[in-house]
C-alpha atoms as a PDB file:
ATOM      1  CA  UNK A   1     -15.568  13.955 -15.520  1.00  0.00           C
ATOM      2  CA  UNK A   2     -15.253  10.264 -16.041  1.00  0.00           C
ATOM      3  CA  UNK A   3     -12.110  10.501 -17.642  1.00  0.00           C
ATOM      4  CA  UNK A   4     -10.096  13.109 -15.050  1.00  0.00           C
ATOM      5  CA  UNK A   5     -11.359  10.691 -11.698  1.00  0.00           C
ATOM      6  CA  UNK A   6     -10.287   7.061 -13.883  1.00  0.00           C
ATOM      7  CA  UNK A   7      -6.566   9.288 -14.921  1.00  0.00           C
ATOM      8  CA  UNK A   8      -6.647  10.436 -10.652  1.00  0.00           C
ATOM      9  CA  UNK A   9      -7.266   6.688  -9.667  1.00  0.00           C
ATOM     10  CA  UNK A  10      -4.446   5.669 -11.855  1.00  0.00           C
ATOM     11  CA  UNK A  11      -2.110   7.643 -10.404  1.00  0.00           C
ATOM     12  CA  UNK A  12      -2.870   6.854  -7.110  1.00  0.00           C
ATOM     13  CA  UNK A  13      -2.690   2.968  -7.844  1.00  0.00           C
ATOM     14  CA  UNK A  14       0.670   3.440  -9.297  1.00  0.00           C
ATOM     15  CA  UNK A  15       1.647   6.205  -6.534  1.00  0.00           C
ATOM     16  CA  UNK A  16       0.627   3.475  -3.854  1.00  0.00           C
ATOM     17  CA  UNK A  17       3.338   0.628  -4.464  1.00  0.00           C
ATOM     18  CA  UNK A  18       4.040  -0.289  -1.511  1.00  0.00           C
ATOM     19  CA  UNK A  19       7.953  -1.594  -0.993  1.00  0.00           C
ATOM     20  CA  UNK A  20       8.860  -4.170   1.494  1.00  0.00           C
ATOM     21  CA  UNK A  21      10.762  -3.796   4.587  1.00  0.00           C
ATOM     22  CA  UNK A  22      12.868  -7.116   5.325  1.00  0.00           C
ATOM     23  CA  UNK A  23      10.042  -9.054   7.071  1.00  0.00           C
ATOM     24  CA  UNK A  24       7.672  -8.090   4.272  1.00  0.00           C
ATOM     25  CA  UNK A  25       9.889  -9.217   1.769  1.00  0.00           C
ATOM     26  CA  UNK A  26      10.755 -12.356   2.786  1.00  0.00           C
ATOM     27  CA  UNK A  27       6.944 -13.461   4.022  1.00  0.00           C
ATOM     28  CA  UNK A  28       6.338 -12.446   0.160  1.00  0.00           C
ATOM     29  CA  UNK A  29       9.384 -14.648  -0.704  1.00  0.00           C
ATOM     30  CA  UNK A  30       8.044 -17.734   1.010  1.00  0.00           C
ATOM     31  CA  UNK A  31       5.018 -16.857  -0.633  1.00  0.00           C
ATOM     32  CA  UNK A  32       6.391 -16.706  -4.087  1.00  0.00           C
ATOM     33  CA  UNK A  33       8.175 -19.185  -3.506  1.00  0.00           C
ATOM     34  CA  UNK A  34       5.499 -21.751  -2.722  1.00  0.00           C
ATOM     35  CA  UNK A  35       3.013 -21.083  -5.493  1.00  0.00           C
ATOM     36  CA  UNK A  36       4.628 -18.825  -8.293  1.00  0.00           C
ATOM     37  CA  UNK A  37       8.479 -19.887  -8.429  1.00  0.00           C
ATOM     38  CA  UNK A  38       7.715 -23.591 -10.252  1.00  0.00           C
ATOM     39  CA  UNK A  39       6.491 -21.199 -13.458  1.00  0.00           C
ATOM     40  CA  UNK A  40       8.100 -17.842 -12.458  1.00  0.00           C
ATOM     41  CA  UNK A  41      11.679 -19.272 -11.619  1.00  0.00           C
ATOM     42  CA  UNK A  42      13.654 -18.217  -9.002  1.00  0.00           C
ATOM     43  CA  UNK A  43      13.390 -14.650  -7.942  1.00  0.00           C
ATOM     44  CA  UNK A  44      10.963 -14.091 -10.776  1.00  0.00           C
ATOM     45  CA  UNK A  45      13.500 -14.752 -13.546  1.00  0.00           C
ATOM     46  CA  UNK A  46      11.026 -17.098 -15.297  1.00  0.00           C
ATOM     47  CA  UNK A  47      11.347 -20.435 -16.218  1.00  0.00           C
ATOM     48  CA  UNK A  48      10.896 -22.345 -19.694  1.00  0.00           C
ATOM     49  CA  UNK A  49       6.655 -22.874 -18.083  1.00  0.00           C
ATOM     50  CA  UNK A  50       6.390 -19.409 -17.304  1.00  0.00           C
ATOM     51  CA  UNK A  51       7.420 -15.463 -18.158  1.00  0.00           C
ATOM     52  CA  UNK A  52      10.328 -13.492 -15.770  1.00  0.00           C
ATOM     53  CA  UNK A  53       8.424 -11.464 -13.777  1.00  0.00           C
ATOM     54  CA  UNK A  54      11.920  -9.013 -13.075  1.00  0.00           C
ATOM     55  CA  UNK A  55      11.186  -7.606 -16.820  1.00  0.00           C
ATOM     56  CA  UNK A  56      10.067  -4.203 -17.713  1.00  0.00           C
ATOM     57  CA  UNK A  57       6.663  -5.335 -19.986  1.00  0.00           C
ATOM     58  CA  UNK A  58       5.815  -5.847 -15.946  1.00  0.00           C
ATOM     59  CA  UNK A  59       6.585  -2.437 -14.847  1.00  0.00           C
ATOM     60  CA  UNK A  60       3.745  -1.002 -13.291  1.00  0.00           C
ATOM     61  CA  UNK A  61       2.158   1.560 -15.613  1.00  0.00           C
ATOM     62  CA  UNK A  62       1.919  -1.138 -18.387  1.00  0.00           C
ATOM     63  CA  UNK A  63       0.643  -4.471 -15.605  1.00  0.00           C
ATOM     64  CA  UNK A  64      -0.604  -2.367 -12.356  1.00  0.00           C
ATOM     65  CA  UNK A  65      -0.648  -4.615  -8.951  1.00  0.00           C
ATOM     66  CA  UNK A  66      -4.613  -5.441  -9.933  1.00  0.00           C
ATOM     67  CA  UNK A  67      -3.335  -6.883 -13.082  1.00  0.00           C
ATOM     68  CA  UNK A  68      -0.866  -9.227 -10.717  1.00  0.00           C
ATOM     69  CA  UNK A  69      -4.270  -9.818  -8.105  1.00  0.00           C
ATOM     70  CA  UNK A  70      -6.743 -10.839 -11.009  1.00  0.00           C
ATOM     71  CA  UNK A  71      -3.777 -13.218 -12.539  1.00  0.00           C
ATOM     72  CA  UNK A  72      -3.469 -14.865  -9.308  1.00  0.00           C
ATOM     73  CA  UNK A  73      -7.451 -15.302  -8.818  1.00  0.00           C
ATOM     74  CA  UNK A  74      -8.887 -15.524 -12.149  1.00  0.00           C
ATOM     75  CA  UNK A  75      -5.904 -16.458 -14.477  1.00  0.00           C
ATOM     76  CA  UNK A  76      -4.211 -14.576 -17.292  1.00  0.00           C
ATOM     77  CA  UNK A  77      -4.409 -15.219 -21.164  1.00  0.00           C
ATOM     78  CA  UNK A  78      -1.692 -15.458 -22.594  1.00  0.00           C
ATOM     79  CA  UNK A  79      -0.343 -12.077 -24.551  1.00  0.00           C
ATOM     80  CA  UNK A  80       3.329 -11.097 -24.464  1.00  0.00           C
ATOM     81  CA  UNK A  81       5.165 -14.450 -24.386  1.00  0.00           C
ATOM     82  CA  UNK A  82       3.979 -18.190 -26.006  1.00  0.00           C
ATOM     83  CA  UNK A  83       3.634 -19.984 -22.234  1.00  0.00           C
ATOM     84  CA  UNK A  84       0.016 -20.641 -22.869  1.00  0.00           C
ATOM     85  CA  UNK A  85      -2.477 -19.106 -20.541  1.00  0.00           C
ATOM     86  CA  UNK A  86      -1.970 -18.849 -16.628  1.00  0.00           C
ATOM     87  CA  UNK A  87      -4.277 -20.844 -14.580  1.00  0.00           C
ATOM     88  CA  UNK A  88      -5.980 -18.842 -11.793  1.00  0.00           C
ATOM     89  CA  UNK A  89      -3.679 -20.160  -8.347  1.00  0.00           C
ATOM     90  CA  UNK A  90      -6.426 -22.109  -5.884  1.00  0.00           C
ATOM     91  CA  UNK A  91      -5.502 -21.640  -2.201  1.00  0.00           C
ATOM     92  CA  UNK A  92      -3.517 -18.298  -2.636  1.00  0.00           C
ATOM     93  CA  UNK A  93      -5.489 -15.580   0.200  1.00  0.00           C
ATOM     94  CA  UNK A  94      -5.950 -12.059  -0.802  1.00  0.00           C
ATOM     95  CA  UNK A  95      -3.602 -11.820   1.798  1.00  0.00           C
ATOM     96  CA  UNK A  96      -0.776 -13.407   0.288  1.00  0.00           C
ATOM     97  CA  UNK A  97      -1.541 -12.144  -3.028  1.00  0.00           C
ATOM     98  CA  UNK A  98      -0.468  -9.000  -1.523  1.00  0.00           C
ATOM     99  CA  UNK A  99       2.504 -10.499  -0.114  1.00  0.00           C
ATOM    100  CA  UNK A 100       3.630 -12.428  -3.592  1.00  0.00           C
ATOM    101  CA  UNK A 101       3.290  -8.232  -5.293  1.00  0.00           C
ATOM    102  CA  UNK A 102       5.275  -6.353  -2.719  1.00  0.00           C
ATOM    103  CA  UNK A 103       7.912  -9.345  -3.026  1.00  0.00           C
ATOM    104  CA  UNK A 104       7.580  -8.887  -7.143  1.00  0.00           C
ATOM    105  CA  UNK A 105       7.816  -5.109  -6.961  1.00  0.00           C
ATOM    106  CA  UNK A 106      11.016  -4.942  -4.754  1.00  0.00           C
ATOM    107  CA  UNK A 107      12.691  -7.098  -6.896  1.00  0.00           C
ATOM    108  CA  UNK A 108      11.824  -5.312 -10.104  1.00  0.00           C
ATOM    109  CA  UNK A 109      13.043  -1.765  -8.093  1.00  0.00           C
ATOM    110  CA  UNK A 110      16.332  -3.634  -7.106  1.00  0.00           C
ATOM    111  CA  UNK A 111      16.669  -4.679 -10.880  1.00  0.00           C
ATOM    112  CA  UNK A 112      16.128  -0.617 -12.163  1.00  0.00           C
ATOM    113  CA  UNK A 113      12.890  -1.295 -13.744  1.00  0.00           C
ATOM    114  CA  UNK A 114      11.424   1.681 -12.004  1.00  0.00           C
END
């Protein structure tokens, strides 16, 4: 029973990605843009400190949105590319965590990743 509810919860996390309209997007922008973009690069293209976010190991059934939350509040070892570890981001809200994912998301459905 254990097994059907986690596979139903999984679907509904990935069934739940919520896209931005234009305000969204561009509050997640300024978002991004402020505390993810120095590592990230522009647009999540990545940067020589930090992976492209607009790449398909980020699609959502391999890194769900929690795996983007925890990485912004607890940090991320490092485990697809040699950047090092991420540090958790101090002084990002829950709030704009969500903000800096629907940003992320669009993008990577603009780019065809899913």
């Amino acid at each position: 029973m254990k097994t059907i509810s986690l596979a139903v919860l999984l679907c509904l996390a990935i069934s739940s990605i919520a896209f931005a309209d234009d305000t969204a997007f561009k509050k997640g922008e300024e978002v991004f843009n402020r505390n993810c973009a120095k590592c990230h690069g522009e647009k999540g293209s990545g940067t020589d400190k930090g992976p492209p976010l607009i790449h398909k190991i980020y699609h959502p059934n391999h890194h769900s949105d929690l795996s983007f939350r925890w990485a912004v509040e607890r940090g991320a070892r490092s485990h697809h590319w040699r950047f090092g570890d991420m540090p958790k981001i101090d002084g990002v809200s829950k709030e704009d965590t969500e903000k800096i994912i629907i940003y992320v998301r669009t993008l990577q459905k603009e780019a065809g990743i899913f």
